[in-house]
Protein backbone atom coordinates (compact mmCIF):
# COMPACT_ATOMS: atom_id res chain seq x y z
CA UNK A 1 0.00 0.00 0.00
CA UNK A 2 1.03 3.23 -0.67
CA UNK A 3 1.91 5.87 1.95
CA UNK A 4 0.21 9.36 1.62
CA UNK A 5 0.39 12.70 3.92
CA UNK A 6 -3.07 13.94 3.91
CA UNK A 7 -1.31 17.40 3.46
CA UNK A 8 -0.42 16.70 -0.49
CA UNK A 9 -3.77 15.33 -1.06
CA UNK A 10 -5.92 17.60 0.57
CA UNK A 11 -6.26 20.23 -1.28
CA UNK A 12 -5.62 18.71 -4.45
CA UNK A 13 -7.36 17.78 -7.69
CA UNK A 14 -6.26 13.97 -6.44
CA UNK A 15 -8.09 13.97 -3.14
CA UNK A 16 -11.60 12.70 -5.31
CA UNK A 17 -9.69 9.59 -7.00
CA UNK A 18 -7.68 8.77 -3.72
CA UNK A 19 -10.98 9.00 -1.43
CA UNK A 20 -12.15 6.57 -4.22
CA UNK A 21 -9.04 4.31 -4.48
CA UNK A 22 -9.94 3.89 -0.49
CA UNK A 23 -12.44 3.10 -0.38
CA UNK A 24 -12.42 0.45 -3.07
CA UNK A 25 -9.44 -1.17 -0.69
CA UNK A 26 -11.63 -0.86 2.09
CA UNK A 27 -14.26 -2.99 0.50
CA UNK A 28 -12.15 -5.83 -0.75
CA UNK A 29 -9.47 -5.83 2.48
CA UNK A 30 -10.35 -8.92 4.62
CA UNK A 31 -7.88 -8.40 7.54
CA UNK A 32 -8.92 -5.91 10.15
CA UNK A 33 -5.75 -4.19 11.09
CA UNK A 34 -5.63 -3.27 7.03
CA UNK A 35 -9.45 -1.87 7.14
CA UNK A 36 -8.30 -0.31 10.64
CA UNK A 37 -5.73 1.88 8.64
CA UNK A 38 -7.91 2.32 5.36
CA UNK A 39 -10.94 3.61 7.64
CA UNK A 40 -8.31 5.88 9.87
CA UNK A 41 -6.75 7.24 6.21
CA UNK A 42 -10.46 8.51 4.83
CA UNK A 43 -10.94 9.68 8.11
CA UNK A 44 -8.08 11.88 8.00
CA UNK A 45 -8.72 12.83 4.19
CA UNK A 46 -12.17 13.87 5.13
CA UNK A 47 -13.54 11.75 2.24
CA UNK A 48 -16.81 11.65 3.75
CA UNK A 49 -16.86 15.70 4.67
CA UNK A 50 -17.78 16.64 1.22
């Protein structure tokens, strides 16, 4: 997986197809501690804020 700062994605035109990418992971991850860490990543993207 890759590693992102929140602060390059943001406030850029990516934030939309990362939030996405997420969430896609999110639904096919099957171990906990990975959907722990995709959940706390959209969290701290604010994918759902928009």
């Amino acid at each position: 997986m890759v590693s992102i700062t929140h602060a390059n994605v943001m406030d850029s035109p990516l934030k939309e197809p990362v939030c996405q990418k997420l969430s896609k992971w999110l639904n096919e991850a099957s171990d906990e501690r990975r959907k722990e860490r995709i959940t706390k990543a959209i969290q701290n993207l604010k994918c759902l804020d928009e």
